[in-house]
Each structure stands twice: as C-alpha cells, then as structure tokens.
Protein backbone atom coordinates (compact mmCIF):
# COMPACT_ATOMS: atom_id res chain seq x y z
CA UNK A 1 300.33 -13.65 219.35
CA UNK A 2 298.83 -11.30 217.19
CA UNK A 3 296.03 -12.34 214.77
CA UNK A 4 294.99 -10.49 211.76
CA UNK A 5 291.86 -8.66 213.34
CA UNK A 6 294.69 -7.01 215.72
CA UNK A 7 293.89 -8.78 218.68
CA UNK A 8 296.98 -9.63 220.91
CA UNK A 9 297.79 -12.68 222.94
CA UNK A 10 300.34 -11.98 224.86
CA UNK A 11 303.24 -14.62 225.67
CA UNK A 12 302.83 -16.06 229.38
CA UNK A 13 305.74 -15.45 231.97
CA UNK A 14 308.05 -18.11 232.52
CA UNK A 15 307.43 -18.24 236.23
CA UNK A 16 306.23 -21.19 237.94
CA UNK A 17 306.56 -24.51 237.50
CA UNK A 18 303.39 -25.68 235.19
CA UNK A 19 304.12 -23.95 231.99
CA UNK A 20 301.01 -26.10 230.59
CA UNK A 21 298.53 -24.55 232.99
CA UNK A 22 299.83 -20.99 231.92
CA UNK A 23 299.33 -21.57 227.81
CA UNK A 24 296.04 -23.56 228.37
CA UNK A 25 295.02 -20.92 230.52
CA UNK A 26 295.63 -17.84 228.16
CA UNK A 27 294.29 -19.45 224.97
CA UNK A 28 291.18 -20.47 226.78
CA UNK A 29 290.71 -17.54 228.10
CA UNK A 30 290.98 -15.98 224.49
CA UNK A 31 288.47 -18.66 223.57
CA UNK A 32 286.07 -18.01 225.82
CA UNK A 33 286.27 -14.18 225.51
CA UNK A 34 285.68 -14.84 221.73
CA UNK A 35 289.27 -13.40 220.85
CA UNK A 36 289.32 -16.92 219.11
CA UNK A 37 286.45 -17.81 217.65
CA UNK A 38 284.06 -20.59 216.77
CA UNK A 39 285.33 -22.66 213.56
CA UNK A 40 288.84 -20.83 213.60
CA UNK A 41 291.99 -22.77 212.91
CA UNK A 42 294.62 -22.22 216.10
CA UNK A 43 298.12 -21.58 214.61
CA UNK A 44 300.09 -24.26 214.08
CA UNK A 45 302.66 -26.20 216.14
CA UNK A 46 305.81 -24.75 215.29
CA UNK A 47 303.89 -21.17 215.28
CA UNK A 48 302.77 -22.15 219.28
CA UNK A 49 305.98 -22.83 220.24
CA UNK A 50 307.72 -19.82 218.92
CA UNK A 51 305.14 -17.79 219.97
CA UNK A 52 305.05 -18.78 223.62
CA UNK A 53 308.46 -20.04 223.85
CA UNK A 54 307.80 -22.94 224.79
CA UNK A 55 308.38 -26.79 223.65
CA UNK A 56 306.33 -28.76 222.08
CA UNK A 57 305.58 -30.50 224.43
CA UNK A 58 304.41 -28.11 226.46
CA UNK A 59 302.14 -26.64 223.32
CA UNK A 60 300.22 -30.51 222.83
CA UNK A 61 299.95 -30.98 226.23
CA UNK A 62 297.84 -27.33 226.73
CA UNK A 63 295.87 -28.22 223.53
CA UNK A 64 294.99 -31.36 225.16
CA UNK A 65 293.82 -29.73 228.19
CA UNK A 66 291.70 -27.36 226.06
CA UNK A 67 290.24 -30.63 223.94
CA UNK A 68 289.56 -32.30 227.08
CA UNK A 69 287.42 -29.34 228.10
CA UNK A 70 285.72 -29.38 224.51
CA UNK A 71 286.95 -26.32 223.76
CA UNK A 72 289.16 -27.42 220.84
CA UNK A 73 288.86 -30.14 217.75
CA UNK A 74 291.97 -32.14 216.69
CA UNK A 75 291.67 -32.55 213.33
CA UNK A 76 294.64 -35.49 212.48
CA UNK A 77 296.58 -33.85 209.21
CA UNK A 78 294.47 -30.28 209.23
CA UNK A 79 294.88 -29.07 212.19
CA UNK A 80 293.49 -27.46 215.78
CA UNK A 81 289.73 -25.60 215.77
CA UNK A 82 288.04 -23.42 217.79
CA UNK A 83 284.45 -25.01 219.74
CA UNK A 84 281.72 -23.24 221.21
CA UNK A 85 282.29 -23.75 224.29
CA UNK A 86 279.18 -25.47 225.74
CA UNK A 87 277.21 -24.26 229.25
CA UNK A 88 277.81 -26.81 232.05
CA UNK A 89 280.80 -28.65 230.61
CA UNK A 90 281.53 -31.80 231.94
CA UNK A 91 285.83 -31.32 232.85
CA UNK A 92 287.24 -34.92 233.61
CA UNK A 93 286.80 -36.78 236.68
CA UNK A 94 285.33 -35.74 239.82
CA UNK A 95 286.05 -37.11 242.76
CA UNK A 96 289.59 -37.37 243.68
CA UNK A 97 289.89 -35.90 247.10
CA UNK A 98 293.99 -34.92 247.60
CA UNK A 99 293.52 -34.99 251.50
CA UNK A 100 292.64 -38.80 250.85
CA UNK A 101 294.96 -41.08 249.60
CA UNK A 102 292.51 -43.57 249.18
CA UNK A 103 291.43 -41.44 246.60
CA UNK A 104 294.50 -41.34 244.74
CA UNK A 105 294.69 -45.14 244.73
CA UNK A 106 291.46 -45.47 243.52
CA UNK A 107 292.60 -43.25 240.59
CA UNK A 108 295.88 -45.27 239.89
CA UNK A 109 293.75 -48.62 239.55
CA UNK A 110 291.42 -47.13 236.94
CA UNK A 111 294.76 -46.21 235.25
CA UNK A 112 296.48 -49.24 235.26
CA UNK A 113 293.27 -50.75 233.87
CA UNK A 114 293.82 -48.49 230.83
CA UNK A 115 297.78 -48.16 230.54
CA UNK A 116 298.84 -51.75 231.07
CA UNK A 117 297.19 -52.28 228.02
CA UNK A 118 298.12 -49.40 226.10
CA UNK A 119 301.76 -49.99 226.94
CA UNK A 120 301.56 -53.05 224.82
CA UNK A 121 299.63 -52.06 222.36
CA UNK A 122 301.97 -49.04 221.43
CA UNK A 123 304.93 -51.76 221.87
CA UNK A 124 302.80 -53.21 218.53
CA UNK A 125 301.72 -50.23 216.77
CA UNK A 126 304.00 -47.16 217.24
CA UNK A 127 305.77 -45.42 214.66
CA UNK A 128 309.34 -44.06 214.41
CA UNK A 129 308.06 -41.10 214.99
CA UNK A 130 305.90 -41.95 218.37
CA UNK A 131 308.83 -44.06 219.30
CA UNK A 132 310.74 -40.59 219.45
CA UNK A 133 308.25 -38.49 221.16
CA UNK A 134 308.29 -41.43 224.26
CA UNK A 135 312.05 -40.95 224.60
CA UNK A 136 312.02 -36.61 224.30
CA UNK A 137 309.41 -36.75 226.99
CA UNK A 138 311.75 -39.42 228.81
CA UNK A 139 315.10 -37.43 228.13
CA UNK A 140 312.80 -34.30 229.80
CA UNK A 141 312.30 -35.53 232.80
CA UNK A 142 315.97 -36.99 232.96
CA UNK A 143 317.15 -33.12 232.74
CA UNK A 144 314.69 -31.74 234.94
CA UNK A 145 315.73 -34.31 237.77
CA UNK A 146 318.84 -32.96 237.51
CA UNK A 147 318.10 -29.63 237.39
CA UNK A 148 315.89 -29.74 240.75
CA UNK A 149 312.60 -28.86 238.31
CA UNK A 150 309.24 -29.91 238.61
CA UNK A 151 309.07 -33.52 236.20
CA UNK A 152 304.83 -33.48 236.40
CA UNK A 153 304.39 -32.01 233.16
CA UNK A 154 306.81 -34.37 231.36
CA UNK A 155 305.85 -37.14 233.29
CA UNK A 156 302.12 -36.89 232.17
CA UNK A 157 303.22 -36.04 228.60
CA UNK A 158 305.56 -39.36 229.01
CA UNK A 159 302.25 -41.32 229.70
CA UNK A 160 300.22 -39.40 227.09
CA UNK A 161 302.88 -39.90 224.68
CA UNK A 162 302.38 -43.61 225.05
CA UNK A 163 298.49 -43.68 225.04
CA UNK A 164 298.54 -41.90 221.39
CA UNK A 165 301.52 -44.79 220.51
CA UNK A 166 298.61 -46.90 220.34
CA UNK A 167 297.33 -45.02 217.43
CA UNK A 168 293.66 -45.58 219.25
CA UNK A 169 292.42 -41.80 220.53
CA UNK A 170 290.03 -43.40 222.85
CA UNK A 171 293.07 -44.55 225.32
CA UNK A 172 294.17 -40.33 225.36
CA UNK A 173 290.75 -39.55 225.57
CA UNK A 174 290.41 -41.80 228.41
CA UNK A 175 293.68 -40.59 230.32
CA UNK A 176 292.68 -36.99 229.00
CA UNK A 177 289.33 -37.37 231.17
CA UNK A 178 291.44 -38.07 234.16
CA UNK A 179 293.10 -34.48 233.99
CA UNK A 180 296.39 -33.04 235.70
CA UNK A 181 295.15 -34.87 238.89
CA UNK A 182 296.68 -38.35 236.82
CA UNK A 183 299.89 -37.52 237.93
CA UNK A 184 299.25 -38.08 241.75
CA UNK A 185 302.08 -35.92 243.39
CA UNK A 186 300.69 -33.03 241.66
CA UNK A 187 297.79 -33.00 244.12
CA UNK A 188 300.04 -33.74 247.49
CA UNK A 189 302.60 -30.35 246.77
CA UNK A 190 301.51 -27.56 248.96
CA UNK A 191 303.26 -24.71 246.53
CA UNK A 192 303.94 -23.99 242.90
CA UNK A 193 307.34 -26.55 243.29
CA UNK A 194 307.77 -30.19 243.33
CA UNK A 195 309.26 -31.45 246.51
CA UNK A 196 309.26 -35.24 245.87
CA UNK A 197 312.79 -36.28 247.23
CA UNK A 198 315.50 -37.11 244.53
CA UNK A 199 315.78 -40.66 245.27
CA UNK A 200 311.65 -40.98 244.25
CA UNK A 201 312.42 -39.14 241.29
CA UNK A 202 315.22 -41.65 240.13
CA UNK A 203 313.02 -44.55 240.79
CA UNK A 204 310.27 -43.46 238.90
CA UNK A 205 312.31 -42.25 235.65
CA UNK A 206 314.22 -45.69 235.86
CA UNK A 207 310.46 -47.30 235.90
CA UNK A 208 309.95 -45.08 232.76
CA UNK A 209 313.04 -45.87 231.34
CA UNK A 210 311.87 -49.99 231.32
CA UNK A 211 308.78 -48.82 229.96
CA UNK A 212 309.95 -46.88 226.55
CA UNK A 213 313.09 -49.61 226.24
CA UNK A 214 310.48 -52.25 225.91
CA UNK A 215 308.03 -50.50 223.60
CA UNK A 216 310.99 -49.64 221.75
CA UNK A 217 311.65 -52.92 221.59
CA UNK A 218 308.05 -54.06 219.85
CA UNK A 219 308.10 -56.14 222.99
CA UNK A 220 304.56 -56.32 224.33
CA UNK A 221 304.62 -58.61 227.07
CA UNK A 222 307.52 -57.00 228.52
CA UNK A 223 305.81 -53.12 227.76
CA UNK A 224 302.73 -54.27 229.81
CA UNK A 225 304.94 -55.76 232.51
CA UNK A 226 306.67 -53.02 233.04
CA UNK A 227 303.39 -50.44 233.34
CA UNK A 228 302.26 -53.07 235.54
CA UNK A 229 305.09 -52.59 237.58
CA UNK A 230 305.53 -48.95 237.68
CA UNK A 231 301.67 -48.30 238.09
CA UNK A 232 301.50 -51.04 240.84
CA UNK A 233 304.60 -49.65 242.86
CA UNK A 234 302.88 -46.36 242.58
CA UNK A 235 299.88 -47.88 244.79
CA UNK A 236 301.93 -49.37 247.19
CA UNK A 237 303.86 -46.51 247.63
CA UNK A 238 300.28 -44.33 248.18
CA UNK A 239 299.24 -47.63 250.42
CA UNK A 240 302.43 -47.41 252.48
CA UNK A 241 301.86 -43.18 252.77
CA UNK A 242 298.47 -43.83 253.89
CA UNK A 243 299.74 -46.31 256.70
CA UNK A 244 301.88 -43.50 258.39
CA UNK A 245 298.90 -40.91 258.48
C-alpha cells in the first residue's frame, strides 16, 4: 500500500493458514510505528481488499482485531481511524489456558450466554444485506471443507457476522473481547493447519447451516434453538475430550 507521504505497506504472503493474523499484523505494526497515524482515515474496504488480496472478509475481520486492541475507530457510514495506541492495553480475555479444556468450556458458556441471544435477535433485526454476509461466511467455510483448508477464520467471521445482525455493537464488542481464542480448535492445533477430522467439520457447518436458515427465516425461537444447540454440543464435545485425557 503506498500512501501519499511515500511510505509502503507491503502486501502479506499468502502462506499460512490465518490470513487475518497476517493483515492485522502488518497494519498494526504500521500503526504502532506511526507509518499510520493518529486521526488518519485507513483506506477503504474495497481499497483493503485489492490491496492485500484478500476478501472482505478477511479485511473486517483484521480491522476488528485492531478495534478490539483500541487501535482503530469504526466510524458507521465514514469510515476506519487511526488511535493512539494507549500504554498497557487491556487485549480481550485472559485466562483461557489451551492445555485445559476446562478452560475452553468455561469460555463456550460465557458465549452461549451472549450468542443464544444474539441469534434471535438478528433473526428480528437483520437486514438483506446482514442476511447475505451470514450466508458468504457460511458458503466459506462450505468451500474450505472441501478444499482441506483451515474453516477458523470463517467460522469466527460466521459468528461475528451474526452478532453485528443484531444491529447492537455491544454483542461484537462482547465476542470481540473474547479474541481468536473464541473459536476453540484454534487453541488445540499444534501447527499453522487445521487438523479437525472431516466428519467434525461437516457437523459443525450443518449446525451453522440451521443457524443462518432460521435467522433467515425471521424465526427467533428457532435461531436461539439452534445456537443453543450448536454452542451446547460444542461443550459436550470439549466435556467428552476432557474424559479421555
């Protein structure tokens, strides 16, 4: 990316499987460098995705990472600024210990506490265009399943997607506070890949699948049902992993 006082960002490899990390990583590197400065608007979108080559997607999910951290403001219908970053900055939750899966567990109640809800309140509020978003993510992790890719990425933008369906930030800002450590595998894979076994992987996107179909549906009681049910068989899957260790 090259900005007008002839300072380069360069475009990240496409190596590895967390294309989010990579972005996040270089423009908050260029943030806290000052190559991006204080009260500067980031480019937009469209200009992010070209210029990393990346999807969208990929581009809101690394801005999220760098609001989370406070190093970025949203600004709905303007666009993304540049923070100070601030000494000592608080980054999510502590706590969740990946050689405990008590740990995780703990994490996926909180979460179920927040996305049961917000399942069926975006099954009541969403627009056409959030309606959309839910099924790109969804349609993402569909191909990546059968391309033997990583799904984490999409599957937290799947979830994120649905927390900003119910057009209250404080349910993203909540999940956003979690981190990359919400999607629980991501802590469990010992390399840069994602070995859960195919037959997981199918479960969990048809679990996703009921999910979008009922918010797509307006149908609230059936949205939060569904969360329920995928968040819930998440636990007991954890539960039944911590019984054979």
């Amino acid at each position: 990316m090259r900005r007008s006082d002839h300072t380069t960002l360069e475009a990240p490899p496409r190596k590895g499987r967390n294309l989010v990390e990579t972005v996040s990583q270089r423009l908050r590197e260029a943030i806290l460098r000052g190559e991006l400065k204080p009260g500067e608007k980031l480019p937009s979108e469209s200009g992010l995705t070209q210029q990393y080559q990346v999807s969208r997607t990929v581009i809101r999910e690394a801005i999220a990472s760098l609001r989370a951290d406070g190093l970025v403001e949203v600004r709905h219908g303007v666009g993304v600024f540049v923070l100070a970053p601030q000494p000592g900055l608080h980054r999510g939750l502590r706590g969740v210990d990946p050689s405990r899966v008590s740990s995780i567990i703990e994490m996926l109640e909180v979460r179920a506490a927040i996305e049961i809800e917000a399942a069926g309140l975006a099954a009541g509020r969403c627009s056409p265009a959030q309606q959309e978003l839910i099924f790109e993510c969804l349609d993402s992790m569909k191909q990546q399943i059968a391309a033997s890719a990583s799904t984490i990425d999409s599957d937290r933008a799947f979830h994120l997607a649905i927390a900003d369906s119910t057009n209250n930030p404080r349910f993203r800002e909540l999940l956003e506070a979690i981190g990359q450590q919400m999607i629980p595998r991501s802590l469990l894979q010992e390399d840069e890949g994602d070995t859960s076994p195919p037959d997981y992987l199918s479960q969990i996107q048809n679990e996703h699948e009921r999910i979008a179909r009922a918010i797509a549906e307006r149908d609230e009681t059936a949205a939060r049902e569904a969360m329920r049910m995928h968040l819930k068989g998440s636990q007991q899957r954890y539960r039944s992993l911590m019984r054979r260790t």
